[in-house]
C-alpha atoms as a PDB file:
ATOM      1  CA  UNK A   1       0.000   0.000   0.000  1.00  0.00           C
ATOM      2  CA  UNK A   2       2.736   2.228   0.961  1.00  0.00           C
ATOM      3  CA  UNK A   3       4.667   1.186  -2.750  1.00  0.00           C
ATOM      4  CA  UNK A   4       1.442   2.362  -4.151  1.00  0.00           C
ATOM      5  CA  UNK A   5       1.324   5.585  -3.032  1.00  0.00           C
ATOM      6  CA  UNK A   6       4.906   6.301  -3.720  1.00  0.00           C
ATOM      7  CA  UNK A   7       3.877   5.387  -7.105  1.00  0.00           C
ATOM      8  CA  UNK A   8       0.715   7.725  -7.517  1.00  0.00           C
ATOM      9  CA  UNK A   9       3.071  10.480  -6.192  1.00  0.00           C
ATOM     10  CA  UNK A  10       5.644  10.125  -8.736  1.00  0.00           C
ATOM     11  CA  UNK A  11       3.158   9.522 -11.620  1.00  0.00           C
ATOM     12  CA  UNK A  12       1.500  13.039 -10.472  1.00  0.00           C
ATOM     13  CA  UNK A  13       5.466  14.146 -10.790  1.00  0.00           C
ATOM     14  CA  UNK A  14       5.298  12.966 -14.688  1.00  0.00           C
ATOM     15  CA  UNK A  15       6.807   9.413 -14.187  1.00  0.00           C
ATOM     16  CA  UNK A  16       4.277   6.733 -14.732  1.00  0.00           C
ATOM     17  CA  UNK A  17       6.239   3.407 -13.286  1.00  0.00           C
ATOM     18  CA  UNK A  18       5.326   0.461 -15.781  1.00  0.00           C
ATOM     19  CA  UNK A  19       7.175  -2.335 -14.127  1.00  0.00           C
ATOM     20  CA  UNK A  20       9.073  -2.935 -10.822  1.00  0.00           C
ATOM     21  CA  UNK A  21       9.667  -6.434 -10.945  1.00  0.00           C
ATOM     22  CA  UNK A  22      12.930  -6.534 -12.388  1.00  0.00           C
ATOM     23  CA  UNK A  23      15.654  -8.531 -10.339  1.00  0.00           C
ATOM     24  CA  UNK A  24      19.620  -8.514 -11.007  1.00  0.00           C
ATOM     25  CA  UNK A  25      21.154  -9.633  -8.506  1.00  0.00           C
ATOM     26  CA  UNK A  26      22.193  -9.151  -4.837  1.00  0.00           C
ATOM     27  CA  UNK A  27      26.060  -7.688  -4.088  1.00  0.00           C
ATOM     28  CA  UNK A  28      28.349  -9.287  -1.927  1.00  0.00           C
ATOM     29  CA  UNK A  29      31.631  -8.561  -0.369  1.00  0.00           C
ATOM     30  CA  UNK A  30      34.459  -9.995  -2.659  1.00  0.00           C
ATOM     31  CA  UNK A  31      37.853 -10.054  -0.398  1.00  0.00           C
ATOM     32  CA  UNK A  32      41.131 -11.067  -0.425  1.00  0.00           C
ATOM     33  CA  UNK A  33      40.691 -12.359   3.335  1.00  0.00           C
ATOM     34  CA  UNK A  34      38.060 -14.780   4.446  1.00  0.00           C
ATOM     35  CA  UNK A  35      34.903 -12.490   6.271  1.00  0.00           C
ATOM     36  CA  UNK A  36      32.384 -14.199   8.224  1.00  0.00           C
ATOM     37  CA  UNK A  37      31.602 -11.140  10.698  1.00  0.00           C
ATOM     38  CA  UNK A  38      31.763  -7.374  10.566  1.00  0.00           C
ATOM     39  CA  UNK A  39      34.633  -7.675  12.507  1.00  0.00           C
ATOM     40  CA  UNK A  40      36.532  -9.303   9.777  1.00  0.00           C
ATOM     41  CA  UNK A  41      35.552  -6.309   7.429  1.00  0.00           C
ATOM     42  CA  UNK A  42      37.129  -3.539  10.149  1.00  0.00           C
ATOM     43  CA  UNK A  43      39.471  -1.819   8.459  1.00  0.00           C
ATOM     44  CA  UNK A  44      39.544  -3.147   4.901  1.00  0.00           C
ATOM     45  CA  UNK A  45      39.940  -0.899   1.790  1.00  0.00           C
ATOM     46  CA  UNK A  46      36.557  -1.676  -0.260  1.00  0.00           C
ATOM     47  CA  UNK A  47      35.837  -0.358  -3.607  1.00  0.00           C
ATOM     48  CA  UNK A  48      32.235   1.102  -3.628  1.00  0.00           C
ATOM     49  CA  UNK A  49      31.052   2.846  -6.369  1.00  0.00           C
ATOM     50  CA  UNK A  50      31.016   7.059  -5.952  1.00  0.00           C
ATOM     51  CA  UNK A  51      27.722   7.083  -3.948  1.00  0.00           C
ATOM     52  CA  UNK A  52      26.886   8.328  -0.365  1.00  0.00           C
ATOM     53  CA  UNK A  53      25.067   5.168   0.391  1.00  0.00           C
ATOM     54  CA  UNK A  54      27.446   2.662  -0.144  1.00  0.00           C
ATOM     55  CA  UNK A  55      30.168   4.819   0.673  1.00  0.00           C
ATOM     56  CA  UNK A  56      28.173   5.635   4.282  1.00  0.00           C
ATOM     57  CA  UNK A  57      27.106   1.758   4.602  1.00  0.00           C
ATOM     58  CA  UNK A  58      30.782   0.503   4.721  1.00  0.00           C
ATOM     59  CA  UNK A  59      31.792   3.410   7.040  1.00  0.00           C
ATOM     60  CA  UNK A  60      29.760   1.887   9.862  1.00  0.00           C
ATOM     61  CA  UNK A  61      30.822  -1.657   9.087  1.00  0.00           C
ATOM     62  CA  UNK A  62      34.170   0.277  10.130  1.00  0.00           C
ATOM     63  CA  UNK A  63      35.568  -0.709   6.956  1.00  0.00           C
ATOM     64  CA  UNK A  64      37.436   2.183   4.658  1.00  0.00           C
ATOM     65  CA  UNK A  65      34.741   2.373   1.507  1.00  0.00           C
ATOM     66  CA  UNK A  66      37.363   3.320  -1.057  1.00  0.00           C
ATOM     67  CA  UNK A  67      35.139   5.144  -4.631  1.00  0.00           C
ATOM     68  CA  UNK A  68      36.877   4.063  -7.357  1.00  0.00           C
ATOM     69  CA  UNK A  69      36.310   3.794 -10.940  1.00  0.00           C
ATOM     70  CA  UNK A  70      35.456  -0.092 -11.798  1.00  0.00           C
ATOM     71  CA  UNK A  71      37.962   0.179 -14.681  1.00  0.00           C
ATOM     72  CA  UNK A  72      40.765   0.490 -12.131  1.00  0.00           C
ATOM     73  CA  UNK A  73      39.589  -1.692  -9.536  1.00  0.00           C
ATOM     74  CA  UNK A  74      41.383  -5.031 -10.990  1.00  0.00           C
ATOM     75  CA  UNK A  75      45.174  -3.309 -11.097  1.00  0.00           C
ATOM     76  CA  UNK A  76      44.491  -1.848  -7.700  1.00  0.00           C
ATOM     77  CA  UNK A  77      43.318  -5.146  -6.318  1.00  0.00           C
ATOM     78  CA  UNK A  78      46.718  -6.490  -7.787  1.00  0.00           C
ATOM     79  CA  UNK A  79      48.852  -3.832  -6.717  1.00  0.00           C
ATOM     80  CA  UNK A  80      47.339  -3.894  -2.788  1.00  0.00           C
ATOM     81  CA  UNK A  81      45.899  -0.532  -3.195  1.00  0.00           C
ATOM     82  CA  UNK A  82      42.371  -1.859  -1.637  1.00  0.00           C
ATOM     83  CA  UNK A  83      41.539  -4.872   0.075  1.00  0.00           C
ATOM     84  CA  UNK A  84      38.403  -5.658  -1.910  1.00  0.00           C
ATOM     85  CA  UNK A  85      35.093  -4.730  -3.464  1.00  0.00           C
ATOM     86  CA  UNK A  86      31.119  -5.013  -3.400  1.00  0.00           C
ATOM     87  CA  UNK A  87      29.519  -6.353  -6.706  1.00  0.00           C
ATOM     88  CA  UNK A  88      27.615  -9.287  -7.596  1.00  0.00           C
ATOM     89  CA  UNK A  89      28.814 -12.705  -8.408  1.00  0.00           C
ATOM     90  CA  UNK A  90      28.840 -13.092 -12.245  1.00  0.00           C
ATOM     91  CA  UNK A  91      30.440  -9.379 -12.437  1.00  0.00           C
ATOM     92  CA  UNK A  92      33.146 -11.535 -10.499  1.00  0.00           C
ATOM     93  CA  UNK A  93      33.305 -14.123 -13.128  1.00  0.00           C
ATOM     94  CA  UNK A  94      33.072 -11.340 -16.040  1.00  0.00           C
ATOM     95  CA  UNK A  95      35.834  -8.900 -15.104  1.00  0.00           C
ATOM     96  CA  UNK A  96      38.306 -11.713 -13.935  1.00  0.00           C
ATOM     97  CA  UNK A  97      38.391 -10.055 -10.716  1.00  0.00           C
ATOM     98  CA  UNK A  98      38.549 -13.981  -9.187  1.00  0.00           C
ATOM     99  CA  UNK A  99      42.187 -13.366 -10.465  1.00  0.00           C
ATOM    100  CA  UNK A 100      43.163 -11.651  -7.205  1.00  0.00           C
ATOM    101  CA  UNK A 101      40.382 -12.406  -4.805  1.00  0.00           C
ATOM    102  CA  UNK A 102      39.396 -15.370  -3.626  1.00  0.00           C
ATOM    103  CA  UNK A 103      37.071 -15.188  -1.216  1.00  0.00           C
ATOM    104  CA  UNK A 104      32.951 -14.026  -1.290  1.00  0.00           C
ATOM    105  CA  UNK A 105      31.264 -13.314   2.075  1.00  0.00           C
ATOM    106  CA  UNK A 106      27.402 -13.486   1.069  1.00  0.00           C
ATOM    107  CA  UNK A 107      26.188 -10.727   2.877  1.00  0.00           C
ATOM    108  CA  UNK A 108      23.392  -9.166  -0.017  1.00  0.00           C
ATOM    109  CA  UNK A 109      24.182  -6.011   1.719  1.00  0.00           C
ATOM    110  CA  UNK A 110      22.464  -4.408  -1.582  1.00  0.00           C
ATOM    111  CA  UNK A 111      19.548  -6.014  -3.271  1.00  0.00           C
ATOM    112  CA  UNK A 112      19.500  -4.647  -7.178  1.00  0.00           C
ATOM    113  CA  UNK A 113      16.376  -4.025  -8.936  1.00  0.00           C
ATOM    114  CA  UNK A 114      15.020  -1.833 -10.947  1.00  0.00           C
ATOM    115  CA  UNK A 115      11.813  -0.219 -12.677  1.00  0.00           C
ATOM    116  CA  UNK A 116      11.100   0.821 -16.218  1.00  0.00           C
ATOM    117  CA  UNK A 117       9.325   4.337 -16.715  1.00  0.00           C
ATOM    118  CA  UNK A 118       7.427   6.518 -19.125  1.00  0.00           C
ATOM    119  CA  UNK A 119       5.724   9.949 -18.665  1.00  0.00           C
ATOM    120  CA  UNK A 120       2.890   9.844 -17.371  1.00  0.00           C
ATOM    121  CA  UNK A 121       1.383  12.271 -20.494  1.00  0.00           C
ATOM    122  CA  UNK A 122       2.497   9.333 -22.912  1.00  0.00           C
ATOM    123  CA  UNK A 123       1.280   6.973 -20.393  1.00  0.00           C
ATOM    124  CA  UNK A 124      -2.440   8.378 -20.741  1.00  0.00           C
ATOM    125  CA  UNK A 125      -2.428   9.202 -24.492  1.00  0.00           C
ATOM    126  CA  UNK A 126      -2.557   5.487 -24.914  1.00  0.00           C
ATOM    127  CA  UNK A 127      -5.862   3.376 -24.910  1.00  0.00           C
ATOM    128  CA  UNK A 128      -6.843   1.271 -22.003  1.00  0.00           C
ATOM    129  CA  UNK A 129      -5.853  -1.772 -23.848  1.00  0.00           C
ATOM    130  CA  UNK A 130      -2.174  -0.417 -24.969  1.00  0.00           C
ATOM    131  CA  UNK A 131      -2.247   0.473 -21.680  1.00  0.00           C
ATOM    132  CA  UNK A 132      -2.632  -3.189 -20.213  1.00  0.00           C
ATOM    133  CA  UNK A 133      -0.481  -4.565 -22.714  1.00  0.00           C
ATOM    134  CA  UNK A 134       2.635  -2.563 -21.684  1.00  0.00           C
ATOM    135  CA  UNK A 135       2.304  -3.246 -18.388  1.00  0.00           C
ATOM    136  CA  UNK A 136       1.624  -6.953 -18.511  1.00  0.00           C
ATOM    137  CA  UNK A 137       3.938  -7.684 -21.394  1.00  0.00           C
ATOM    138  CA  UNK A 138       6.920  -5.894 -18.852  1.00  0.00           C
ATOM    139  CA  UNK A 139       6.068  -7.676 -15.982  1.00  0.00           C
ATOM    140  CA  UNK A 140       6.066 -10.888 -18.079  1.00  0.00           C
ATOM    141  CA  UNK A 141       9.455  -9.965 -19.161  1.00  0.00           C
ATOM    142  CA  UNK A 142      10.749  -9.011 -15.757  1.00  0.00           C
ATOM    143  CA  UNK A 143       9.813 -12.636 -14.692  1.00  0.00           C
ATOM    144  CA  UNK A 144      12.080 -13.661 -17.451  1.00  0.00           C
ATOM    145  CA  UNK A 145      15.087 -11.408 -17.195  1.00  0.00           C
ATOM    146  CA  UNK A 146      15.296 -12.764 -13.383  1.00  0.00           C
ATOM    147  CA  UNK A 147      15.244 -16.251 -14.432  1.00  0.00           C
ATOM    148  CA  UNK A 148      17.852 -15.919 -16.480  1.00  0.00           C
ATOM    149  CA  UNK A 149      19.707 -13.613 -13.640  1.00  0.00           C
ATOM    150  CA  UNK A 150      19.833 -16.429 -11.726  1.00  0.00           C
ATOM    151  CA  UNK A 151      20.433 -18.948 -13.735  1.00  0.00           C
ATOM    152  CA  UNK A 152      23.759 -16.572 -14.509  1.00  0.00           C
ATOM    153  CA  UNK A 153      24.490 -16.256 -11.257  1.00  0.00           C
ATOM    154  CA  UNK A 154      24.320 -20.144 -10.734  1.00  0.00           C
ATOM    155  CA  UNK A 155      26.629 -21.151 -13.112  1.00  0.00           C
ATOM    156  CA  UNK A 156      28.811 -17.960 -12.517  1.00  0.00           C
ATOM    157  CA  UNK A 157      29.414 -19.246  -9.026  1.00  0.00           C
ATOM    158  CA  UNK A 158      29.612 -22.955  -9.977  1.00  0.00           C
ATOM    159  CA  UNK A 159      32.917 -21.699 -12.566  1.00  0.00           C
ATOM    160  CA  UNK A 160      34.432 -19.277  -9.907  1.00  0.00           C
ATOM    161  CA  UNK A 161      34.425 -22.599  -7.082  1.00  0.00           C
ATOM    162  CA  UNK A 162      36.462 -24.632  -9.765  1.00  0.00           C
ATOM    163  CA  UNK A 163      38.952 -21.718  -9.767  1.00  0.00           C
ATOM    164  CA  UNK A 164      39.058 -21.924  -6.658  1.00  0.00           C
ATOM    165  CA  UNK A 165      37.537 -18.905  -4.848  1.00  0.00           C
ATOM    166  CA  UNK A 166      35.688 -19.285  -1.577  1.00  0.00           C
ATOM    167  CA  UNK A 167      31.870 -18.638  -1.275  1.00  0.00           C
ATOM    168  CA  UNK A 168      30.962 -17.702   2.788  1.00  0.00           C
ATOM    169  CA  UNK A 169      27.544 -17.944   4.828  1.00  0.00           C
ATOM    170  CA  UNK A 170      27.981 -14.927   7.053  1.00  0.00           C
ATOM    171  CA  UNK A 171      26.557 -13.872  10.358  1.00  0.00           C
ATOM    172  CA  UNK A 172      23.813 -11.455   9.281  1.00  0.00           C
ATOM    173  CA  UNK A 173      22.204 -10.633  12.174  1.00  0.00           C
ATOM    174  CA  UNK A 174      25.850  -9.246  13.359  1.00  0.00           C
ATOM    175  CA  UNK A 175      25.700  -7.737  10.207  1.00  0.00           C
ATOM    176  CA  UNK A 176      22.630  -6.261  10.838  1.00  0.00           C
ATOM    177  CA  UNK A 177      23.086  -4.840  14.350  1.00  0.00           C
ATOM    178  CA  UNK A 178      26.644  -3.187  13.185  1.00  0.00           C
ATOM    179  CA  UNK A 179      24.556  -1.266   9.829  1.00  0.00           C
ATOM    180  CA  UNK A 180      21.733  -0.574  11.933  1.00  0.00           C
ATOM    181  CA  UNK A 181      23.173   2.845  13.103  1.00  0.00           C
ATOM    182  CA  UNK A 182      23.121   3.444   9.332  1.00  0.00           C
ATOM    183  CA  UNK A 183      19.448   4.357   9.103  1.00  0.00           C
ATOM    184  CA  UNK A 184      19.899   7.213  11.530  1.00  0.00           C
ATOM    185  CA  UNK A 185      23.048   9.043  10.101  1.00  0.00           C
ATOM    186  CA  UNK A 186      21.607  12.763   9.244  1.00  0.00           C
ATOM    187  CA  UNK A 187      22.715  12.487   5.886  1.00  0.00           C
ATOM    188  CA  UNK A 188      19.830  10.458   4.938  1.00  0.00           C
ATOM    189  CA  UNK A 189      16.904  11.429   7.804  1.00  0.00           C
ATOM    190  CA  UNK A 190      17.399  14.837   6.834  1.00  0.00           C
ATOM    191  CA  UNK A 191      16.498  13.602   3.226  1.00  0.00           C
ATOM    192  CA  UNK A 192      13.920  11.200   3.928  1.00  0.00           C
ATOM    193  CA  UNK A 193      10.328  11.765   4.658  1.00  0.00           C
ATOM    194  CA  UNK A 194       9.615  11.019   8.608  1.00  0.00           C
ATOM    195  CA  UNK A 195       9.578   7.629   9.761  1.00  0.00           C
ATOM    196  CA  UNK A 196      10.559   6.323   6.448  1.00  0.00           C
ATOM    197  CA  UNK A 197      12.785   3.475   7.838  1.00  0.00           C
ATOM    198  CA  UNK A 198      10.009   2.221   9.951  1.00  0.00           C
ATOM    199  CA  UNK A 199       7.369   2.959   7.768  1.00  0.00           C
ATOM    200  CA  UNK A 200       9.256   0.577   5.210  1.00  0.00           C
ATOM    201  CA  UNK A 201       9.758  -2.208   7.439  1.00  0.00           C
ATOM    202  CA  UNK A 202       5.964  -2.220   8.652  1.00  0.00           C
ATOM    203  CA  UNK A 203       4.877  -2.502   5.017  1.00  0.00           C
ATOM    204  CA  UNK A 204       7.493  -5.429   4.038  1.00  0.00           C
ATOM    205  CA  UNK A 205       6.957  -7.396   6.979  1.00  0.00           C
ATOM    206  CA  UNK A 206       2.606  -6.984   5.940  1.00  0.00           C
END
């Protein structure tokens, strides 16, 4: 109920959201050190990409969030300029990062999705039934592009074990009670509309 309105909101803004469903992947912490705990993480020079979220979300994991262009990331990985990254597991495979680091902690700190959009002014020029069809027709293909997500992740992470990199259950609910201070740093509640964290978690736990 809570998505919904969002969604009204935004289509009164001009964006008309067509589908949400769309799933690729979750990101991980890829090390050169085994992690199991935020403790493990303390300390470590992580690549995150140039965004105050993930640059904030490592800072109270105590780690050193390091922005760096991903072009860059594999030579400073091999010349010890950071300790590791965040991505998800076939970008692991794809950009032979597995080279020099061997070991994934699966923490899905970040869950990636994303929506597809049109103005809301197109949106309503069309007919009830072009209407339908665009929206069904991208869900439909949502659905797909996830299987297939997965399906790449699967055999992604079924390669990198053979070359022998390390995939690692982690304690999450540690994980959780270190990044919990992270929904109440004032760069993001003075941002946010009030309650928003809570609000959130009442309507995914519905």
């Amino acid at each position: 109920d809570w998505y919904k309105e969002q969604s009204d909101k935004l289509a009164e803004k001009g964006l008309k959201i067509i589908t949400a469903n769309w799933i690729y992947g979750d990101r991980h912490i890829l090390t050169k050190k085994l992690v199991k705990t935020p403790e493990d993480v303390k300390g470590l020079k992580i690549r995150v990409p140039a965004n105050t979220i993930q640059v904030k979300g490592f800072e109270v994991l105590d780690a050193a969030p390091t922005p760096m262009a991903l072009g860059e990331v594999y030579t400073a990985l091999q010349q010890g300029t950071i300790d590791g990254m965040e991505h998800t597991i076939p970008n692991l495979l794809a950009g032979k990062y597995y080279e020099v680091i061997k070991y994934v902690a699966l923490d899905s700190h970040i869950k990636n999705t994303t929506v597809w959009l049109t103005g809301t002014e197109f949106f309503n020029s069309l007919t009830p039934e072009q209407q339908k069809l665009l929206v069904d027709t991208g869900n439909e293909a949502g659905i797909y592009d996830t299987k297939l997500y997965f399906e790449a992740e699967k055999a992604a992470r079924e390669e990198l074990e053979k070359l022998g990199v390390t995939f690692t259950e982690v304690d999450r609910e540690e994980f959780k009670k270190k990044a919990a201070k992270f929904y109440e740093l004032p760069e993001f509640t003075k941002i946010w509309s009030p309650n928003l964290y809570d609000t959130v978690k009442k309507a995914m736990t519905k």
